[in-house]
C-alpha atoms as a PDB file:
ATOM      1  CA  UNK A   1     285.213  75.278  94.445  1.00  0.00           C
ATOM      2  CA  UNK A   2     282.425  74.948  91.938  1.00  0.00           C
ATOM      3  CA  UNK A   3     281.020  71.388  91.199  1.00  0.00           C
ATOM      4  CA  UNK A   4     282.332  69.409  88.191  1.00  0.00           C
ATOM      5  CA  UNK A   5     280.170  68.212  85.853  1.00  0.00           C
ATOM      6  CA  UNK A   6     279.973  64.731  87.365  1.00  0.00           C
ATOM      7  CA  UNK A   7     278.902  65.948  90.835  1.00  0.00           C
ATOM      8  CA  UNK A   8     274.733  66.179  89.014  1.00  0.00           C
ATOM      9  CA  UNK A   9     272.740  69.425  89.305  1.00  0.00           C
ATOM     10  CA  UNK A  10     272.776  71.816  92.093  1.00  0.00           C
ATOM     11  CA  UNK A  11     269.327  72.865  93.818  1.00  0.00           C
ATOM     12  CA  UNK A  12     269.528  76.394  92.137  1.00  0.00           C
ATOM     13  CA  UNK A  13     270.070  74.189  89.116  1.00  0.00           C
ATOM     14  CA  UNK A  14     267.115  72.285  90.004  1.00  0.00           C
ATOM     15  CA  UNK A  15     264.570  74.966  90.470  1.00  0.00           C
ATOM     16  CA  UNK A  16     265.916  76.698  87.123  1.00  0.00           C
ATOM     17  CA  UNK A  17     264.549  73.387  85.177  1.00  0.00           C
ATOM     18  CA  UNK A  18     261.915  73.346  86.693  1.00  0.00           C
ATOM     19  CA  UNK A  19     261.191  76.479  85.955  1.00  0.00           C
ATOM     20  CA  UNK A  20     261.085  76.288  82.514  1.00  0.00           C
ATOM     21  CA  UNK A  21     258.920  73.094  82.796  1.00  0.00           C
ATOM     22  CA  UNK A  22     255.578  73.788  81.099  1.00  0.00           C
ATOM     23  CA  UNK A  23     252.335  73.684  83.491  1.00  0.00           C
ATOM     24  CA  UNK A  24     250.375  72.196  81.042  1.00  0.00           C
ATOM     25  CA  UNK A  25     250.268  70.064  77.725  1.00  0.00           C
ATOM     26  CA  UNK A  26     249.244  72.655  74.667  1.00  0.00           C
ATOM     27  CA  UNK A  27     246.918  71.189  72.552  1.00  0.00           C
ATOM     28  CA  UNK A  28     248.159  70.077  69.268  1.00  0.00           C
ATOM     29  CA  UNK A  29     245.175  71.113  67.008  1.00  0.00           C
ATOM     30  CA  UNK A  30     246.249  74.483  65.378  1.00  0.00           C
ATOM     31  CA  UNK A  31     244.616  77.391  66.454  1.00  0.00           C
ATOM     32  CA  UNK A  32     243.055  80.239  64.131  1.00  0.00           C
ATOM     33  CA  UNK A  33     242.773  84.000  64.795  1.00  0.00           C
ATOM     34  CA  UNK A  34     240.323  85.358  62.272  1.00  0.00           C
ATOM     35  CA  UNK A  35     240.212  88.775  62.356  1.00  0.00           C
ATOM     36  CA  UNK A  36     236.582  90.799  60.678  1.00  0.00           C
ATOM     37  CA  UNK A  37     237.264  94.081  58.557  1.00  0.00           C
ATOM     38  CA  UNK A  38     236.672  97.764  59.663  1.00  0.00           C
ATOM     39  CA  UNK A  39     233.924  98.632  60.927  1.00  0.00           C
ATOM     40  CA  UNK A  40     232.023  94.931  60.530  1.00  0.00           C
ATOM     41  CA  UNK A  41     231.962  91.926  62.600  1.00  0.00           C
ATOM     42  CA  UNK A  42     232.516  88.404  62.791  1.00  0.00           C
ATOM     43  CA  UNK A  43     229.352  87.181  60.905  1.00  0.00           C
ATOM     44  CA  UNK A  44     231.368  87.949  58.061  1.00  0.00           C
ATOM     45  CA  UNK A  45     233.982  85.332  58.696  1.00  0.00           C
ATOM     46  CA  UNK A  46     231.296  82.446  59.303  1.00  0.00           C
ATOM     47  CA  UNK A  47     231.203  80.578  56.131  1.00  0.00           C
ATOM     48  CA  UNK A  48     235.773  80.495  56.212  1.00  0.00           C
ATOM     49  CA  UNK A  49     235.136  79.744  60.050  1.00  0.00           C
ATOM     50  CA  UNK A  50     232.961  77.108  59.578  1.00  0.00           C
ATOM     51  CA  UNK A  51     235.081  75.536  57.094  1.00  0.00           C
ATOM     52  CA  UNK A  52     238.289  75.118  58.912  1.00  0.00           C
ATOM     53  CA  UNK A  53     236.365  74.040  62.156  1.00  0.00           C
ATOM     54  CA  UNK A  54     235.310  71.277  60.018  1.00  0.00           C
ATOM     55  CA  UNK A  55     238.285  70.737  59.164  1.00  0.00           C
ATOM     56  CA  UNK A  56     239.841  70.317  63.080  1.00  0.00           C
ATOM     57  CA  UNK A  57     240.915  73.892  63.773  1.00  0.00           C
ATOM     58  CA  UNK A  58     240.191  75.780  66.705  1.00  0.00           C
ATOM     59  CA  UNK A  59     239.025  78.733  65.836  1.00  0.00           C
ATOM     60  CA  UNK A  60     238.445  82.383  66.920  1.00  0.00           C
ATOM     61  CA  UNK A  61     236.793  84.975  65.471  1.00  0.00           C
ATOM     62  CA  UNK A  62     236.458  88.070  67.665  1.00  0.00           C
ATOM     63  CA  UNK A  63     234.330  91.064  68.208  1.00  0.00           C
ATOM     64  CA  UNK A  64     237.003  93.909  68.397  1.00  0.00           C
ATOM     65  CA  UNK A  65     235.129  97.229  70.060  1.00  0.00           C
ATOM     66  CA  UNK A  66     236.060 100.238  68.880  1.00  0.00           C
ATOM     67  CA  UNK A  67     236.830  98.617  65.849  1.00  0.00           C
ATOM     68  CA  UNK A  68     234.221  97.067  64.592  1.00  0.00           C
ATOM     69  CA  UNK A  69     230.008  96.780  64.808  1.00  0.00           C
ATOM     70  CA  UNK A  70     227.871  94.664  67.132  1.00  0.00           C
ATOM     71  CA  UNK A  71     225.444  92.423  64.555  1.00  0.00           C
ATOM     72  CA  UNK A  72     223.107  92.708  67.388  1.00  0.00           C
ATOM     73  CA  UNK A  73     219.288  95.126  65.973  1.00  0.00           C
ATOM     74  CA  UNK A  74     218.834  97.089  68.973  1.00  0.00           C
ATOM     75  CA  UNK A  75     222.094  98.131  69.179  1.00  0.00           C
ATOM     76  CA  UNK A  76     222.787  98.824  65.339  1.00  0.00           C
ATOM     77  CA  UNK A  77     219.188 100.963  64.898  1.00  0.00           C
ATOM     78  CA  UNK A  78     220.443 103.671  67.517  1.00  0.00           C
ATOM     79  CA  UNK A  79     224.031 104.147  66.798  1.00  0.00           C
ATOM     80  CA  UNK A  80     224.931 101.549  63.707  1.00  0.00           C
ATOM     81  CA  UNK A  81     226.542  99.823  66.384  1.00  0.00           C
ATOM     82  CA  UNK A  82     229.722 101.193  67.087  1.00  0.00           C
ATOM     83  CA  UNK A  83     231.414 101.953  69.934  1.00  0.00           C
ATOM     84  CA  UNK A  84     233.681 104.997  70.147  1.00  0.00           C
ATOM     85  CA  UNK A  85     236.320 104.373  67.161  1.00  0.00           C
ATOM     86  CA  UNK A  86     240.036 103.848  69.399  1.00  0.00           C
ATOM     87  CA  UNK A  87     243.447 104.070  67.990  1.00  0.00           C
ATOM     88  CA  UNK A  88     245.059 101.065  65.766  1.00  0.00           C
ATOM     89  CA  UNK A  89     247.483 100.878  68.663  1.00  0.00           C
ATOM     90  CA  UNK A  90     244.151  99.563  70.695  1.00  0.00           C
ATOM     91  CA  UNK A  91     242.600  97.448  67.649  1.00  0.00           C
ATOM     92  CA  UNK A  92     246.368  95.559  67.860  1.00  0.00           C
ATOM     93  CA  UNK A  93     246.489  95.145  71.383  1.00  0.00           C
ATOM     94  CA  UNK A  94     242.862  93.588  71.218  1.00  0.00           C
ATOM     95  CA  UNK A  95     243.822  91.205  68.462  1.00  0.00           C
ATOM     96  CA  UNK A  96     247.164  90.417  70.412  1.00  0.00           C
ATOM     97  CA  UNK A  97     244.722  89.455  73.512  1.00  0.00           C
ATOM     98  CA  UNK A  98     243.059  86.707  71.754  1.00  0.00           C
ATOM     99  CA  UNK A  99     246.369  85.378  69.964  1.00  0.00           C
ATOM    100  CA  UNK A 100     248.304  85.194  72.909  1.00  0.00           C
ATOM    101  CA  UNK A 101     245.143  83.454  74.688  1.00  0.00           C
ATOM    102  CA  UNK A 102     245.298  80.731  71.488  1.00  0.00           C
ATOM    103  CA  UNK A 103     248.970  80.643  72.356  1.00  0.00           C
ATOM    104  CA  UNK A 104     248.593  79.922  75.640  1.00  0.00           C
ATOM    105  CA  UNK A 105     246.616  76.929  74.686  1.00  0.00           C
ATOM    106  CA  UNK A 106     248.017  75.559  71.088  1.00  0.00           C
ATOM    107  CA  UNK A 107     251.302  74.935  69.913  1.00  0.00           C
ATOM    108  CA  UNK A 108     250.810  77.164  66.886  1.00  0.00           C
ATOM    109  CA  UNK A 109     248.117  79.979  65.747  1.00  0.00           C
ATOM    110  CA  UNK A 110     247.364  80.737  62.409  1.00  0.00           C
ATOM    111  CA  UNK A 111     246.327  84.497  61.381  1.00  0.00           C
ATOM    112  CA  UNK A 112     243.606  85.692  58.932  1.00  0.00           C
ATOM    113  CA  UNK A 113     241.541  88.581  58.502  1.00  0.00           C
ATOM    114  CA  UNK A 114     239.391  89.996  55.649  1.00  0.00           C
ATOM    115  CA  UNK A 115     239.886  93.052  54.137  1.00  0.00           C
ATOM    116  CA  UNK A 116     241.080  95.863  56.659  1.00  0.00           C
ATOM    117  CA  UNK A 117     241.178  92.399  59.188  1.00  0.00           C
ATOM    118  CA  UNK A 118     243.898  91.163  57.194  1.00  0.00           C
ATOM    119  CA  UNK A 119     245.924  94.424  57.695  1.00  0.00           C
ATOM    120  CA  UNK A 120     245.006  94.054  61.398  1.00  0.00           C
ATOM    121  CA  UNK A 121     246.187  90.870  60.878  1.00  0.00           C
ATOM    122  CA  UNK A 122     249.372  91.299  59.303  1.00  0.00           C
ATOM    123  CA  UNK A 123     250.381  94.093  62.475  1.00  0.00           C
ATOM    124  CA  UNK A 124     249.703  90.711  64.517  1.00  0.00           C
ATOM    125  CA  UNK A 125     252.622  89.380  62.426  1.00  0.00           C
ATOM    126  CA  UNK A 126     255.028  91.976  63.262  1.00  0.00           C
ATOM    127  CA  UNK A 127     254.622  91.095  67.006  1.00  0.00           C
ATOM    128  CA  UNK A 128     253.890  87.673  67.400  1.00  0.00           C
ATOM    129  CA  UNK A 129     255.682  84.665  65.848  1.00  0.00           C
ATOM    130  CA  UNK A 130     252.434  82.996  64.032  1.00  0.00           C
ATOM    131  CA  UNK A 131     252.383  79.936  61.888  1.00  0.00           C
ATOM    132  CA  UNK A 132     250.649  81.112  58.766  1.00  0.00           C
ATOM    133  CA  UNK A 133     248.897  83.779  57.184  1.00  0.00           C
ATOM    134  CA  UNK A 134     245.524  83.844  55.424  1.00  0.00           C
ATOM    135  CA  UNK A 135     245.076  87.484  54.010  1.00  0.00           C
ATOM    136  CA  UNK A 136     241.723  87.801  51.806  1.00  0.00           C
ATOM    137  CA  UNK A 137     240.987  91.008  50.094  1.00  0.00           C
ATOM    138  CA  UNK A 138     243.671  92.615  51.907  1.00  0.00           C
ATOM    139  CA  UNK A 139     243.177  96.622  51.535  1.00  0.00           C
ATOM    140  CA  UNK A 140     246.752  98.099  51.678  1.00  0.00           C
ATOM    141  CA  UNK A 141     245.397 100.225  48.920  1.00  0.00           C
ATOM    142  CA  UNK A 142     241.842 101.551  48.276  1.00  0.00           C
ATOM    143  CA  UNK A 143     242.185 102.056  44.350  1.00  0.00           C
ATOM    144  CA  UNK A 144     239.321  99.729  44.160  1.00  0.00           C
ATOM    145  CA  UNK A 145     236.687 100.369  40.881  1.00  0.00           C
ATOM    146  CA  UNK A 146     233.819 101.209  43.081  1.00  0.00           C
ATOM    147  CA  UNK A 147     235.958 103.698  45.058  1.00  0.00           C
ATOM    148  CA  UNK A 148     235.420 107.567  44.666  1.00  0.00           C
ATOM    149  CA  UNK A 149     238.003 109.459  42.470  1.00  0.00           C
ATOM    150  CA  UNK A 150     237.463 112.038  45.288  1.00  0.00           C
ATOM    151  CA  UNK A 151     239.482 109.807  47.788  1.00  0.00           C
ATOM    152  CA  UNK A 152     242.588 111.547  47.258  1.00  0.00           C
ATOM    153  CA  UNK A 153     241.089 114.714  49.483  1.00  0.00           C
ATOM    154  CA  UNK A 154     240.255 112.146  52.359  1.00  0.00           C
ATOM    155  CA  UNK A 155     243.057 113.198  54.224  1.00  0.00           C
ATOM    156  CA  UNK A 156     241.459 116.353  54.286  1.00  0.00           C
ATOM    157  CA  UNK A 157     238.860 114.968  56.381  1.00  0.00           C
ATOM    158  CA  UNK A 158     241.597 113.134  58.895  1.00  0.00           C
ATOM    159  CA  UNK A 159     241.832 117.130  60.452  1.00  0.00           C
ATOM    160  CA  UNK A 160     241.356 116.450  64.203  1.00  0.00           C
ATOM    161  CA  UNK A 161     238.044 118.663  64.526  1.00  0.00           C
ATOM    162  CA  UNK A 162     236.408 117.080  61.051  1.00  0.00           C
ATOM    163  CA  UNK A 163     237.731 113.455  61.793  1.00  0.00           C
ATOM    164  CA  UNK A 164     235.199 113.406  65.227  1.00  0.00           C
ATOM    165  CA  UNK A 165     231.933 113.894  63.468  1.00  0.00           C
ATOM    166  CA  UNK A 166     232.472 113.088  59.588  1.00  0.00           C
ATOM    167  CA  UNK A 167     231.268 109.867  58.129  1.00  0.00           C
ATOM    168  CA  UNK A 168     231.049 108.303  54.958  1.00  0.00           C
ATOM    169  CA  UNK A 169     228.113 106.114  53.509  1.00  0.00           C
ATOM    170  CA  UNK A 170     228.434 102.444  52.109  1.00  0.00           C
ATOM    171  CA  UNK A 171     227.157 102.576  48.734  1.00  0.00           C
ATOM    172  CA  UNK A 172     226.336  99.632  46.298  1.00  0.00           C
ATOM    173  CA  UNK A 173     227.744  96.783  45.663  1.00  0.00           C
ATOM    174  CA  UNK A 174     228.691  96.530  49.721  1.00  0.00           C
ATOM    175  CA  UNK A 175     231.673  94.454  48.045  1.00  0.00           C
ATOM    176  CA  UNK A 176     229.113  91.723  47.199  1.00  0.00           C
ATOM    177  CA  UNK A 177     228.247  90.278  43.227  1.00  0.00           C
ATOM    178  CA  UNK A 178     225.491  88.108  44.094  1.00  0.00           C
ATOM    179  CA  UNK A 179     222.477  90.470  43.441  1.00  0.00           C
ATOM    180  CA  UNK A 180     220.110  88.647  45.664  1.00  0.00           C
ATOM    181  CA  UNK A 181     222.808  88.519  48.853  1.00  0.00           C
ATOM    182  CA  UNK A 182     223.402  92.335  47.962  1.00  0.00           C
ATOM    183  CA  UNK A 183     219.348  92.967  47.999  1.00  0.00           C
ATOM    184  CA  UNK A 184     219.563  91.094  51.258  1.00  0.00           C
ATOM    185  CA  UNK A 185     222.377  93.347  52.420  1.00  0.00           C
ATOM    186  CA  UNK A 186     220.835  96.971  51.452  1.00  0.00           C
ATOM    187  CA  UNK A 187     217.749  95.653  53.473  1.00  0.00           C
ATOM    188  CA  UNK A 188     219.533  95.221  56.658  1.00  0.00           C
ATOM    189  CA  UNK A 189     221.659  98.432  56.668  1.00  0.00           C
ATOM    190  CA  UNK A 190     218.420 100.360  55.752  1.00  0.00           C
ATOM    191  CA  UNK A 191     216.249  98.526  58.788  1.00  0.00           C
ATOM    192  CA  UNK A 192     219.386  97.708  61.270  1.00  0.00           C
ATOM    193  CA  UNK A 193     222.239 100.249  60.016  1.00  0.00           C
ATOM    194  CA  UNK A 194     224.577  96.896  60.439  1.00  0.00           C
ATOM    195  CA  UNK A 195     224.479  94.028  58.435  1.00  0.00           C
ATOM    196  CA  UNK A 196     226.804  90.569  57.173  1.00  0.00           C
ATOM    197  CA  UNK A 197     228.873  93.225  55.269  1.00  0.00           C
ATOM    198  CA  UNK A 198     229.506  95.765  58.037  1.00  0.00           C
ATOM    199  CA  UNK A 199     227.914  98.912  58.650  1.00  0.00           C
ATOM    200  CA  UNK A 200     226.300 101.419  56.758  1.00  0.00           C
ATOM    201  CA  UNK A 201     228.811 104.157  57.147  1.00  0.00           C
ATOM    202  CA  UNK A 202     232.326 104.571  57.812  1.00  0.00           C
ATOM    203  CA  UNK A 203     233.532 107.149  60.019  1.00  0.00           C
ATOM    204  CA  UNK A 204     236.701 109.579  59.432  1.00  0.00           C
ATOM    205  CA  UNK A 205     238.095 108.891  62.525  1.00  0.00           C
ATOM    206  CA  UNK A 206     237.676 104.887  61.905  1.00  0.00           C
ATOM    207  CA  UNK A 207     239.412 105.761  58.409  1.00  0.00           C
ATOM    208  CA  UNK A 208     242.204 107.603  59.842  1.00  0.00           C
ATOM    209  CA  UNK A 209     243.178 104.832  62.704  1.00  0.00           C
ATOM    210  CA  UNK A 210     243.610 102.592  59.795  1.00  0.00           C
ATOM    211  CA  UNK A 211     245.329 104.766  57.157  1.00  0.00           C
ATOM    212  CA  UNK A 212     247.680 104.687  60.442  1.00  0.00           C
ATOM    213  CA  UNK A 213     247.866 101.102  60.383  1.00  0.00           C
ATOM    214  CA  UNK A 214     248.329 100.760  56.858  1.00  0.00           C
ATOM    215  CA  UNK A 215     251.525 102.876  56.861  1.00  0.00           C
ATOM    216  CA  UNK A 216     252.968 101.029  60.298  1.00  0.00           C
ATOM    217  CA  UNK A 217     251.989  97.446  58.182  1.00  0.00           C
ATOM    218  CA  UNK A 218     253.580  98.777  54.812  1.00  0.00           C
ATOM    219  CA  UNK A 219     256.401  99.614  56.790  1.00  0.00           C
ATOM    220  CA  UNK A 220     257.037  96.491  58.398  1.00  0.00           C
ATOM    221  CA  UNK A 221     256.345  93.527  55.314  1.00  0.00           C
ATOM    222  CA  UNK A 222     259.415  93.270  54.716  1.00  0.00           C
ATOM    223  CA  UNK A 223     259.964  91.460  58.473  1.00  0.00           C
ATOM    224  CA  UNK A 224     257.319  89.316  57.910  1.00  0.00           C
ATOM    225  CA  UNK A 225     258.556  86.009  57.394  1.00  0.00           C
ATOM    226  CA  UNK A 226     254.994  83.617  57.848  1.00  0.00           C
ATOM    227  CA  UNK A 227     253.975  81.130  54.998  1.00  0.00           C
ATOM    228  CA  UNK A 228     250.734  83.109  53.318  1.00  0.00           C
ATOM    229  CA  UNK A 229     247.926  82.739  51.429  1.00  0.00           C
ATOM    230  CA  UNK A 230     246.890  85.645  49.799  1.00  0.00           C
ATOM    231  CA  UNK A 231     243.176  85.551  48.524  1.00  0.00           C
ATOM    232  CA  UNK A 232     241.725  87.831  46.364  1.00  0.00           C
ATOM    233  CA  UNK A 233     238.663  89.385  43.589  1.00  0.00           C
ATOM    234  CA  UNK A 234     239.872  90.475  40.005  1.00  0.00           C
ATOM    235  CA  UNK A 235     237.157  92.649  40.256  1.00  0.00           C
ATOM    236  CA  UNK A 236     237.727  94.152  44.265  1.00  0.00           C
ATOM    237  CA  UNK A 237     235.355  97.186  43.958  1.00  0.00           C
ATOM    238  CA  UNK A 238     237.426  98.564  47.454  1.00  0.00           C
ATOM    239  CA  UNK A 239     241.393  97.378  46.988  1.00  0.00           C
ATOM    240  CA  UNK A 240     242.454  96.692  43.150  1.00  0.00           C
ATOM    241  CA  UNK A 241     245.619  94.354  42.066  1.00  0.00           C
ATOM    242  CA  UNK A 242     248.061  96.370  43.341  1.00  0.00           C
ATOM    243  CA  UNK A 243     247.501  95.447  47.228  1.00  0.00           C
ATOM    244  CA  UNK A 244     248.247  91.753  46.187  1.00  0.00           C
ATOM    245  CA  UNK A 245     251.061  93.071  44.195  1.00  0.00           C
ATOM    246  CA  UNK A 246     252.721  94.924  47.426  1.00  0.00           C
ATOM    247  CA  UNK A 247     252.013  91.884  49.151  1.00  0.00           C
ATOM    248  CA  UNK A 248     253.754  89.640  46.993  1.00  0.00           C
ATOM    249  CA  UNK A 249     256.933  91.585  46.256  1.00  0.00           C
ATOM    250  CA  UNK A 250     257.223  92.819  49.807  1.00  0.00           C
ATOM    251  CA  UNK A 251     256.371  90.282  52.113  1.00  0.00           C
ATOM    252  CA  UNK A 252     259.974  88.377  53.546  1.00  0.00           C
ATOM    253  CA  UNK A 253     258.358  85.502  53.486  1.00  0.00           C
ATOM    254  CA  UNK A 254     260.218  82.961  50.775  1.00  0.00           C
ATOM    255  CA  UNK A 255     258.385  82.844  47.597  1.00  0.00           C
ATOM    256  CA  UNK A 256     257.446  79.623  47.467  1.00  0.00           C
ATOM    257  CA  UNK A 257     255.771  80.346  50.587  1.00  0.00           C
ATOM    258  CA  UNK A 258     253.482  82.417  48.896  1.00  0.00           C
ATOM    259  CA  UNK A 259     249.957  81.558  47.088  1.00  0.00           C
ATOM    260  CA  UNK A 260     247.811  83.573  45.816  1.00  0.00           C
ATOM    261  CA  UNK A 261     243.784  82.703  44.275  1.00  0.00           C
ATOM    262  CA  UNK A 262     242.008  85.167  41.988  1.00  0.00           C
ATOM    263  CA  UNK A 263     238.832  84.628  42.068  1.00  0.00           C
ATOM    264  CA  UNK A 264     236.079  85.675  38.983  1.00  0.00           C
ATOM    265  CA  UNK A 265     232.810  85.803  39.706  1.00  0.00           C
ATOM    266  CA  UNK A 266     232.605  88.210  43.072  1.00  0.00           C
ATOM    267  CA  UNK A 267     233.883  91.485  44.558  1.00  0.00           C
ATOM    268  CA  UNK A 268     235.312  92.764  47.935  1.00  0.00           C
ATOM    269  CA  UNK A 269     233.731  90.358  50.682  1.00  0.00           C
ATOM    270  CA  UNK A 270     235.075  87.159  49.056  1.00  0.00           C
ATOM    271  CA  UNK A 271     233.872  85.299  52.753  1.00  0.00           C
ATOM    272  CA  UNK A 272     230.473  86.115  51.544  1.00  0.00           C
ATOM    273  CA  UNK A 273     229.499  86.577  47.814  1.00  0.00           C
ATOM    274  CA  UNK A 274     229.409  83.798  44.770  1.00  0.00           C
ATOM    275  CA  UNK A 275     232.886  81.846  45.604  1.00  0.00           C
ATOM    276  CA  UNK A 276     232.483  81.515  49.150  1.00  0.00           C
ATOM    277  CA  UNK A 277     232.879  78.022  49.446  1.00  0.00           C
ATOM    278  CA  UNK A 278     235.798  78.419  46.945  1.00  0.00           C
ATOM    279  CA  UNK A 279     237.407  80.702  49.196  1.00  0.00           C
ATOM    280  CA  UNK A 280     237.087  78.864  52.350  1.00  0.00           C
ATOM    281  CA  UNK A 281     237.972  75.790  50.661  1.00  0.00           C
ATOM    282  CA  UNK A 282     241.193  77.346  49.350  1.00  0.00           C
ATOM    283  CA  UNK A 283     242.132  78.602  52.832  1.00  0.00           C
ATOM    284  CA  UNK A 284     241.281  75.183  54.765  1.00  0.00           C
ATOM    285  CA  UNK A 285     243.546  73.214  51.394  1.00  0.00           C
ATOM    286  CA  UNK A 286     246.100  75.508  52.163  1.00  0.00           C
ATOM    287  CA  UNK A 287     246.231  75.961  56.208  1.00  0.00           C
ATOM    288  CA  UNK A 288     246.073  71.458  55.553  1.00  0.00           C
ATOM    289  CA  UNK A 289     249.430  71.556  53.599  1.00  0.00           C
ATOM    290  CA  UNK A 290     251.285  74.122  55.523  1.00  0.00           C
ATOM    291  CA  UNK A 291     250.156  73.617  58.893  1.00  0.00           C
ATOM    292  CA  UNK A 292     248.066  70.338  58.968  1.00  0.00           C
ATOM    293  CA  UNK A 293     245.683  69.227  61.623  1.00  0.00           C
ATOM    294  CA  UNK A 294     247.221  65.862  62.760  1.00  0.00           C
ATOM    295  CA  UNK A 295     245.400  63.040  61.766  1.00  0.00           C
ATOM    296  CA  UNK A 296     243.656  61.215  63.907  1.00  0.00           C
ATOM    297  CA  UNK A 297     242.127  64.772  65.413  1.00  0.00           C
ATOM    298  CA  UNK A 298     240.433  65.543  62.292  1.00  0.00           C
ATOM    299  CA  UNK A 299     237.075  65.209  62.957  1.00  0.00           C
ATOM    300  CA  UNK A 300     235.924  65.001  59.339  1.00  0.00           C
ATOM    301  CA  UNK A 301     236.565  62.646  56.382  1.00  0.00           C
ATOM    302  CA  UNK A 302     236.415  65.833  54.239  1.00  0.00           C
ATOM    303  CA  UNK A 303     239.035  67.629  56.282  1.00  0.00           C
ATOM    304  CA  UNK A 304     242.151  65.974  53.571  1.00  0.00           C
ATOM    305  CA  UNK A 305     243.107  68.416  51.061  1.00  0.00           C
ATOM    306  CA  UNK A 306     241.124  68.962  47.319  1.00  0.00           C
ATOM    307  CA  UNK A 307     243.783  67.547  44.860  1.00  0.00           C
ATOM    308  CA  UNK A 308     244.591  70.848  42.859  1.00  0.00           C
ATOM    309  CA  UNK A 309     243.148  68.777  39.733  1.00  0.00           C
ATOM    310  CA  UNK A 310     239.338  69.241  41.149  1.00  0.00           C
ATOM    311  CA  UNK A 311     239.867  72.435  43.335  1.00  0.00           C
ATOM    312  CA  UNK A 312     237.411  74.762  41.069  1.00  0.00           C
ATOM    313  CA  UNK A 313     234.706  72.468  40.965  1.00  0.00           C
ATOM    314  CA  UNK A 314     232.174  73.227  43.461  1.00  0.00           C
ATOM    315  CA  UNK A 315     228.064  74.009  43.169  1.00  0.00           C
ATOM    316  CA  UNK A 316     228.608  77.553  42.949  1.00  0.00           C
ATOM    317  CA  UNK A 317     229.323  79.134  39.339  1.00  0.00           C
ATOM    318  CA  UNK A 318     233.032  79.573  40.094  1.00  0.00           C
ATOM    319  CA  UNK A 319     236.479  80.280  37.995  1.00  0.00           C
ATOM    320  CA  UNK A 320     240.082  81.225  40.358  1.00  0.00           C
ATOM    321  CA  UNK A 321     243.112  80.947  39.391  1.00  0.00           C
ATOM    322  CA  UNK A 322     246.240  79.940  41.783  1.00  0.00           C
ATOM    323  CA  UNK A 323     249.301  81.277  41.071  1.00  0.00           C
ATOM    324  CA  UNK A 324     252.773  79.986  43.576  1.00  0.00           C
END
């Protein structure tokens, strides 16, 4: 006869609770995955990094091999740094390492990426439940104004034998306004073959893993449910208007759920050119409102949110609009 409600829990009962007890207390701060662009690395991501640790994030931004460069000389003179270029499906179970290591450790983690990293990014969406999105200069599309009218015969170059030993060289403005950091820039992938704005070439094979990506992303917005912050350049030399435009009509997520900052006065690698501080600002005002760092674990008296009245002053030459 089985036991009424009244007669208390069996053992099997018992050991089913207990079960589902957690082993440990998560940490409350919010966790951030921050995920570098194609063929780059994390030094990219400092400045937005910085920002939000100030702000009392935890944050992790990741060297992804076979993905991206190492920022290290040696390595970048004799091969630009690269290891051998994997598939997407590898670049997304990488990126699902470290987010389901934040997981494992905060009660909710916060994705972000710039420019191919926010595509990498957004594929972490479509498997893990995440608590935010912050998507700068995302590159669904390149259709940007520094981009070669001859990219419509890449795919041409995507033919297994080419894909192996084709590359393609950076060419100026490396996504960057501000002459002097782009002077800086040219140095470093002439001397190291690597620098803050990736590497000096891209390779076919790199190009075709994330054309892959981009169509299994693309494919998949419309499940994405995440509040987001979409940041990006009016003038995007790599990915025009009409990446933020796919994002915003396509994403599930509600939209007033949605923001989205143009910025003015810089180009592709928003992290790094005129409006950083702008940028990272916008990201840590944003992450503060949706997802906001309890208070008495902010470590900062600057970590409160810029009313929206003074949000475009800052000591760089800076103009963005925000749009809801």
């Amino acid at each position: 006869m089985p036991p009424s409600p009244a007669a208390g829990p069996t053992t099997a009962g018992l050991k089913a609770v207990e079960g589902h007890r957690p082993s440990v207390l998560k940490d409350s701060r919010p966790a951030v995955l921050l995920l570098h662009g194609l063929c780059a690395n994390p030094l990219e991501l400092m400045p937005l990094a910085r920002t939000l640790r100030t702000a009392g994030y935890v944050v992790d931004a990741p060297a992804l091999a076979g993905y991206g460069v190492s920022a290290e000389k040696d390595t970048a003179a004799s091969s630009g740094g690269q290891a051998p270029v994997t598939r997407f499906e590898d670049w997304l179970a990488l990126a699902l390492k470290h987010f389901d290591a934040l997981a494992s450790r905060h009660e909710q983690v916060i994705v972000g990426g710039l420019s191919m990293g926010s595509v990498l990014a957004l594929a972490v969406s479509l498997r893990r439940p995440v608590a935010a999105q912050l998507l700068v200069s995302t590159s669904l599309h390149f259709d940007g104004w520094n981009v070669s009218p001859w990219r419509r015969l890449l795919p041409l170059a995507y033919v297994p034998p080419l894909r192996q030993w084709l590359s393609f060289r950076e060419r100026e403005p490396y996504g960057i306004k501000n002459e002097r950091l782009r002077a800086w820039v040219a140095q470093a992938m002439v001397s190291d073959h690597v620098s803050a704005a990736g590497a000096d070439s891209l390779s076919a094979a790199s190009l075709y893993q994330a054309s892959r990506m981009i169509r299994f992303v693309r494919a998949g917005l419309p499940q994405i449910q995440a509040p987001t912050l979409i940041l990006h350049a009016s003038e995007d030399d790599v990915s025009g208007p009409r990446s933020v435009q796919e994002l915003q009509s396509r994403l599930g997520t509600r939209a007033d759920q949605i923001e989205i900052h143009w910025f003015h006065h810089s180009y592709h690698m928003l992290t790094l050119d005129n409006e950083r501080t702008a940028v990272a600002h916008a990201a840590r005002d944003f992450l503060l409102n949706r997802v906001p760092v309890a208070a008495g674990l902010q470590p900062h008296p600057l970590a409160s949110p810029t009313p929206l009245a003074h949000r475009h002053h800052s000591t760089e030459e800076t103009f963005h609009e925000q749009h809801a």
